[in-house]
Protein backbone atom coordinates (compact mmCIF):
# COMPACT_ATOMS: atom_id res chain seq x y z
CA UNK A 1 0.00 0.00 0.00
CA UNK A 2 2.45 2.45 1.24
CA UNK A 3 4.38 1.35 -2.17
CA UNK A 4 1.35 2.54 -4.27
CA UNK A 5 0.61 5.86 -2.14
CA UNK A 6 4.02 7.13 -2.63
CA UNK A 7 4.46 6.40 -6.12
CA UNK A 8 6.08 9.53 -8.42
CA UNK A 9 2.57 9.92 -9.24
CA UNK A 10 0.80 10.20 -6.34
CA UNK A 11 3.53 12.17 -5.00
CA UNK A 12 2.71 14.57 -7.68
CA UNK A 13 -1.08 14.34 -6.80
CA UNK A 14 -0.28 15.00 -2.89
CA UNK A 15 2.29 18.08 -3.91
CA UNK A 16 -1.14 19.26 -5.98
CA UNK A 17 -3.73 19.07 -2.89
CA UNK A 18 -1.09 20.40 -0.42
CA UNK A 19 -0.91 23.56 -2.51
CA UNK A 20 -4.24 24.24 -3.55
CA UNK A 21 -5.71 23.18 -0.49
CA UNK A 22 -4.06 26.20 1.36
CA UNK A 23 -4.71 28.79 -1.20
CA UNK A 24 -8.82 28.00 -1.31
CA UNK A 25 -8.44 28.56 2.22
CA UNK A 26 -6.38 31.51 1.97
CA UNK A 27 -8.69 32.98 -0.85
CA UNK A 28 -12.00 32.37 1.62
CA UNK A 29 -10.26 34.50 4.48
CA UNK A 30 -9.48 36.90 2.08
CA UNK A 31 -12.44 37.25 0.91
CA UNK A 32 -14.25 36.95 4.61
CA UNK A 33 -12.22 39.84 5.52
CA UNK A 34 -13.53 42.01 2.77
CA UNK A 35 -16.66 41.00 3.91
CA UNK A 36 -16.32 42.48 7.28
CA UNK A 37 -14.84 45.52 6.28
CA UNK A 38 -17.88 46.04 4.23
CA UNK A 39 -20.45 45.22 6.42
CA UNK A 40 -18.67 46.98 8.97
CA UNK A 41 -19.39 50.18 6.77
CA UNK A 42 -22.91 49.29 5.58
CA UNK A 43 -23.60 49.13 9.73
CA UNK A 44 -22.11 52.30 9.92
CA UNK A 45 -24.00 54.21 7.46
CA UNK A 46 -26.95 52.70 8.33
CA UNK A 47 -26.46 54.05 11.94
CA UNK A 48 -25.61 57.62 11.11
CA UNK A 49 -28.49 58.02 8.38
CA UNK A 50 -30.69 57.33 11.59
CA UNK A 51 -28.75 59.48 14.00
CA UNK A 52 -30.62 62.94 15.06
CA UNK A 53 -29.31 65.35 13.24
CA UNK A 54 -26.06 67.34 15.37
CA UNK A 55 -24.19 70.71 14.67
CA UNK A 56 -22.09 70.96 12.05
CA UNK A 57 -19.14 72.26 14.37
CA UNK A 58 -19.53 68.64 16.40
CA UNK A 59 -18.33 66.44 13.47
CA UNK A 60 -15.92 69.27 11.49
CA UNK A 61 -14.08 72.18 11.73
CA UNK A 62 -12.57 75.07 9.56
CA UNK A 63 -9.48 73.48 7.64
CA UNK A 64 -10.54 69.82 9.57
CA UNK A 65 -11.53 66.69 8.02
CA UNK A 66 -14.52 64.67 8.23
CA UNK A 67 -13.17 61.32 10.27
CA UNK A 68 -13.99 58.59 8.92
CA UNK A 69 -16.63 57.18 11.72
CA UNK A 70 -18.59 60.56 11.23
CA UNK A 71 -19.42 60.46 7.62
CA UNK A 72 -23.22 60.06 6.49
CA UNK A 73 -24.06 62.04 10.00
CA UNK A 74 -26.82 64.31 9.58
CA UNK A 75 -25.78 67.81 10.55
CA UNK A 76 -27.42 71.00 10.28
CA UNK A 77 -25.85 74.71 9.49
CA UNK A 78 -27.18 77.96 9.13
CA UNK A 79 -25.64 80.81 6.70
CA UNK A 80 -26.20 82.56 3.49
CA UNK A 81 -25.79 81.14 0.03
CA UNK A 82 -22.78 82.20 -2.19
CA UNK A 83 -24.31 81.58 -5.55
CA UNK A 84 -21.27 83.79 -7.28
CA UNK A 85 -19.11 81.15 -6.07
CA UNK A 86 -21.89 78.04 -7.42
CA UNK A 87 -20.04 74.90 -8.98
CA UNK A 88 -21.42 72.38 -10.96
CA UNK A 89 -20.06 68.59 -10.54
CA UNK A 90 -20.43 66.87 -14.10
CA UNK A 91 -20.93 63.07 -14.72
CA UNK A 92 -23.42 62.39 -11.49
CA UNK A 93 -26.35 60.03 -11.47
CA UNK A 94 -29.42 61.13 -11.09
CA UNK A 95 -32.57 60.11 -11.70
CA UNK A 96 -33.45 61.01 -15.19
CA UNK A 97 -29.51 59.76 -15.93
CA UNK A 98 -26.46 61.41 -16.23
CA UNK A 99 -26.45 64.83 -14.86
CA UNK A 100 -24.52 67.39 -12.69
CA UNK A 101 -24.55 68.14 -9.00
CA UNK A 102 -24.79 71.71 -7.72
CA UNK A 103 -22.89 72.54 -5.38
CA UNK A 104 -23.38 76.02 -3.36
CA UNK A 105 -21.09 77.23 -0.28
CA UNK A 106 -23.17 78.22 2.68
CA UNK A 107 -21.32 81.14 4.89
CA UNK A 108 -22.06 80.90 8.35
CA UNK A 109 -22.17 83.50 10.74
CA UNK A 110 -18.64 82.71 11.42
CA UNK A 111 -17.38 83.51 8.38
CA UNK A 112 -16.71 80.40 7.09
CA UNK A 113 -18.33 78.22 4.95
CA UNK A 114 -19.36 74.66 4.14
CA UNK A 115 -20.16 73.24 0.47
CA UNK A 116 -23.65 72.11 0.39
CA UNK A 117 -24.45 69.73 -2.65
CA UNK A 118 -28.14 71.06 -3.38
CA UNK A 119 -28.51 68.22 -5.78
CA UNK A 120 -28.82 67.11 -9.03
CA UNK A 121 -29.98 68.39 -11.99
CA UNK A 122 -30.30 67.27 -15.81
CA UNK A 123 -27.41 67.84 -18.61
CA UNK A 124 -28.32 70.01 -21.27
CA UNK A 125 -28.15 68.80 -24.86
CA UNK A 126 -24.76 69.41 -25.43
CA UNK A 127 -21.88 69.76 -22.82
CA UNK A 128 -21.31 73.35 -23.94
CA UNK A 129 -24.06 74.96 -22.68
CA UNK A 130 -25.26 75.84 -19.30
CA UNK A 131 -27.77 73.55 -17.37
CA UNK A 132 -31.13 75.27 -15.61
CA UNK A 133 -30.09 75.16 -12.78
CA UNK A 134 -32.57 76.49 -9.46
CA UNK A 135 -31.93 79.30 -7.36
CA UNK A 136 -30.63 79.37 -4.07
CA UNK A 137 -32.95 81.16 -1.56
CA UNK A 138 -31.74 84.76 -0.67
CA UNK A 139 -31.00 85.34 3.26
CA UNK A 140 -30.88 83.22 5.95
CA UNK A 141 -31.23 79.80 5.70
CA UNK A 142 -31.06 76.56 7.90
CA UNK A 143 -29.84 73.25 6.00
CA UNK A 144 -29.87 69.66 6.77
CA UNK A 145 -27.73 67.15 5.36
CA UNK A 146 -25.63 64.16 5.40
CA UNK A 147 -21.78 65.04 5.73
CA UNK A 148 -19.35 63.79 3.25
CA UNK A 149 -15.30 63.04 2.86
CA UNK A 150 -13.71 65.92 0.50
CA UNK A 151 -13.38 63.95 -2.91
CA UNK A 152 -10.17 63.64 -4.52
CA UNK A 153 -8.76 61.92 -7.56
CA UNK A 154 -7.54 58.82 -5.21
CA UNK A 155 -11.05 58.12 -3.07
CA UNK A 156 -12.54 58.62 -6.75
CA UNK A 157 -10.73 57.53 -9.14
CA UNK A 158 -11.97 60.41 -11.38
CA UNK A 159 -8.92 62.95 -12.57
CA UNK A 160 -9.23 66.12 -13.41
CA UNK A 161 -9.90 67.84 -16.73
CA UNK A 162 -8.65 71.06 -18.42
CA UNK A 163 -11.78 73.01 -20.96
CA UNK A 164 -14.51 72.56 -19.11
CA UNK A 165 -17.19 74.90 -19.33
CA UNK A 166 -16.88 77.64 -16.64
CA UNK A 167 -17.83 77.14 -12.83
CA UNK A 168 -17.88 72.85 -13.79
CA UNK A 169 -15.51 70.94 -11.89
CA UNK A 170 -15.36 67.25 -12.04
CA UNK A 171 -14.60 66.49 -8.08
CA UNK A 172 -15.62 68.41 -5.14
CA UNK A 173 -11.70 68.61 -4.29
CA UNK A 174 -11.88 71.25 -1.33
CA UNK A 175 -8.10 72.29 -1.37
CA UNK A 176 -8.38 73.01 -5.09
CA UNK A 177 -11.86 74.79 -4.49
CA UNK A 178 -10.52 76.43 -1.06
CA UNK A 179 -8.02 78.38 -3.23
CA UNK A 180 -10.55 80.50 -5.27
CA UNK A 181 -12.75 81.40 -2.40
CA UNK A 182 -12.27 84.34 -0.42
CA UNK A 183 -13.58 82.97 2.90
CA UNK A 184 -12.07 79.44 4.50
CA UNK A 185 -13.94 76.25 4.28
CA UNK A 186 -14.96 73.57 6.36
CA UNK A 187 -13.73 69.96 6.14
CA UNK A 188 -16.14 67.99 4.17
CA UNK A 189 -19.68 68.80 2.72
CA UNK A 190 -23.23 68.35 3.48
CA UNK A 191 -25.37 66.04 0.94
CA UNK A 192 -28.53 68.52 1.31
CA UNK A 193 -31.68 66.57 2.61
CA UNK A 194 -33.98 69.61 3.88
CA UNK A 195 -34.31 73.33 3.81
CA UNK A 196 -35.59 76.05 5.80
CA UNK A 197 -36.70 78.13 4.03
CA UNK A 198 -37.11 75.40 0.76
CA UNK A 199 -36.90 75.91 -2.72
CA UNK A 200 -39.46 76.13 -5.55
CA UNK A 201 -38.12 74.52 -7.71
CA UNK A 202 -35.29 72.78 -6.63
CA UNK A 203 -32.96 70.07 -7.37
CA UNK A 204 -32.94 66.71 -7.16
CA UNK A 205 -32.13 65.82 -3.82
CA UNK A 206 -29.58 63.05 -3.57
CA UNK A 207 -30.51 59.48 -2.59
CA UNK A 208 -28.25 57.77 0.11
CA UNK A 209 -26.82 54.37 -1.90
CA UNK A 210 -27.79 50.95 -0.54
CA UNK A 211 -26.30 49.70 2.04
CA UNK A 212 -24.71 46.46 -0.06
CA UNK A 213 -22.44 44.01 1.17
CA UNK A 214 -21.62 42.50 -2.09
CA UNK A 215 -20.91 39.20 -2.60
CA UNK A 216 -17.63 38.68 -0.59
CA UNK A 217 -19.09 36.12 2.02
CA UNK A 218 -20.62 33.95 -0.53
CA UNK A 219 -17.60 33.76 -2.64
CA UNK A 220 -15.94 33.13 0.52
CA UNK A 221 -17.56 30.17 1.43
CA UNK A 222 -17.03 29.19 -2.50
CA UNK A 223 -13.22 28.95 -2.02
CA UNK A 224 -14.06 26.64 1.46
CA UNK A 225 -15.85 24.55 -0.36
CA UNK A 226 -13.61 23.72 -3.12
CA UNK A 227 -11.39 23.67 -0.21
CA UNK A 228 -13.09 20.58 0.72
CA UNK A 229 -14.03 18.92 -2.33
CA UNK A 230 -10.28 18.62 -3.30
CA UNK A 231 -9.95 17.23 0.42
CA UNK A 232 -12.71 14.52 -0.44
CA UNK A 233 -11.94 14.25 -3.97
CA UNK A 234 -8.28 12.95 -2.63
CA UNK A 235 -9.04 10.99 0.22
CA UNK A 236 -11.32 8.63 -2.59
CA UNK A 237 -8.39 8.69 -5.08
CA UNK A 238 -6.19 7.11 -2.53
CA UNK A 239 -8.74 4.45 -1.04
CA UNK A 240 -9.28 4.13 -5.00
CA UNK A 241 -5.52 3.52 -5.94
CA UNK A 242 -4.99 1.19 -2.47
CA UNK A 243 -8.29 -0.81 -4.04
CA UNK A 244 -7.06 -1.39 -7.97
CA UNK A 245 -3.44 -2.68 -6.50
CA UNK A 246 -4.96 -4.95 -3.89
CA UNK A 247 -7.14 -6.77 -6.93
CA UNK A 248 -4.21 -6.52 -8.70
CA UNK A 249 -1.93 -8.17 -6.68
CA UNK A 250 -4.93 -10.63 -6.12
CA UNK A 251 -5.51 -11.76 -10.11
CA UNK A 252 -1.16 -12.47 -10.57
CA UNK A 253 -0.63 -14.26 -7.29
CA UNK A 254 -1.84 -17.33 -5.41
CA UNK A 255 -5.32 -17.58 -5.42
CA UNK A 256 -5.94 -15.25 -8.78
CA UNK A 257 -6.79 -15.98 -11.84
CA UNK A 258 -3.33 -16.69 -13.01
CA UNK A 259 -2.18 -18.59 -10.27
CA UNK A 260 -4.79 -21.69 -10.44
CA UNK A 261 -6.67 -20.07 -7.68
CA UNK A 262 -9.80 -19.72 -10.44
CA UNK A 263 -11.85 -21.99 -11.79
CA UNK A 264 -9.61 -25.05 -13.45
CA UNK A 265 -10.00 -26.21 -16.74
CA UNK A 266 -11.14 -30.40 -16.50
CA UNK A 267 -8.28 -32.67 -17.74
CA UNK A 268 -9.70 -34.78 -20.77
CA UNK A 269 -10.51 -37.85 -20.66
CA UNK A 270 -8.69 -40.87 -22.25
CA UNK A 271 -10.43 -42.49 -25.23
CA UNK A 272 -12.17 -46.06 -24.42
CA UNK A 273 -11.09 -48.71 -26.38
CA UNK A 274 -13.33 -49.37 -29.47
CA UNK A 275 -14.78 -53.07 -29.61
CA UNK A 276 -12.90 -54.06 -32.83
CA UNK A 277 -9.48 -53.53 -31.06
């Protein structure tokens, strides 16, 4: 037996499961871990969608960041809109397609502002011209909205283009916008979600995404279970192998079929004499 299992074959066969064996596992673990991370998020959003809704000042600050356990928080701020300073974020789903986000500072009463995403609205015809895009109310107003990471090339993947129509941008990239405003900015900015006073019309207010997991748990358990099939499909090869050499060994030696173990041809028999001899 042992003479059969560690043939140069199935020594190549046990070299085969010993490294694919370990890198199904490896690949499930991997992809488990994605999984957490993920749902970790997804439970995070979820939780600060529901929050009640807290000062701006409490999650951000003038020249801060947004940390990373703080984003999708519902905040509220109160200032005047800029619309000389309004910027218009191209390529941005909405729900009549591709459109553009606008995107308004808000000064507060400190003298700095936050960007406030007012939503989306529809691309014109062609990329040249100007979208309709609704006013801003005039004065005082009070916004509430979820907060959101400064975008940048690397969180978006989305570079930068020169020729674009003016006041378009393609990321809301705070230190690039900072520089042409004459007033600092807070870290982050606030998806809008409600508006005292409102406007009429307005646009498109920005749906949350999904909270989505993917599919990292069930490709996961994928890699286990060819994990286990090679296992199984092994341990039957060998028992397999161990089975064909037994019978084998059984048909050549005493007792097989070539050894006069089987069923014996009968002798013949001698001839009677005839009755004339």
């Amino acid at each position: 037996m042992l003479r059969v299992l560690f043939s140069s074959r199935m020594l190549a066969f046990h070299a085969l499961v010993l490294l694919v064996v370990p890198s199904f596992i490896a690949l499930g673990m991997w992809q488990y871990g994605r999984w957490e991370v993920k749902a970790a998020a997804a439970d995070l959003q979820e939780a600060n969608l529901t929050a009640s809704p807290v000062p701006l000042a409490q999650v951000t600050e003038v020249g801060g960041e947004v940390r990373r356990e703080d984003r999708w928080r519902t905040v509220t701020a109160t200032g005047e809109y800029d619309t000389g300073n309004e910027m218009l974020v191209r390529n941005r789903d909405g729900s009549g397609g591709v459109g553009l986000h606008v995107v308004t500072p808000l000064v507060t009463d400190d003298g700095a502002a936050v960007l406030v995403n007012r939503g989306w609205v529809p691309q014109p015809p062609s990329s040249a011209q100007q979208p309709e895009v609704p006013r801003a109310p005039e004065g005082e107003v009070t916004v509430t909205g979820r907060v959101q990471f400064g975008e940048t090339p690397e969180n978006t993947g989305i570079r930068p283009r020169e020729g674009l129509p003016e006041g378009q941008i393609m990321i809301i990239d705070l230190d690039e916008i900072g520089r042409e405003l004459p007033y600092p900015l807070y870290g982050g900015y606030v998806e809008l979600t409600a508006q005292d006073p409102p406007s009429d019309p307005a646009p498109e207010v920005v749906s949350p995404p999904e909270t989505n997991t993917g599919m990292n748990l069930s490709y996961a358990v994928q890699w286990w279970v060819f994990a286990v099939i090679a296992v199984v499909g092994w341990f039957f090869l060998m028992r397999k192998e161990v089975q064909d050499s037994r019978n084998a060994g059984g048909e050549d030696g005493p007792g097989g079929d070539g050894g006069g173990g089987g069923p014996q041809r009968p002798l013949p028999t001698p001839a009677e004499p005839s009755a004339t001899s």
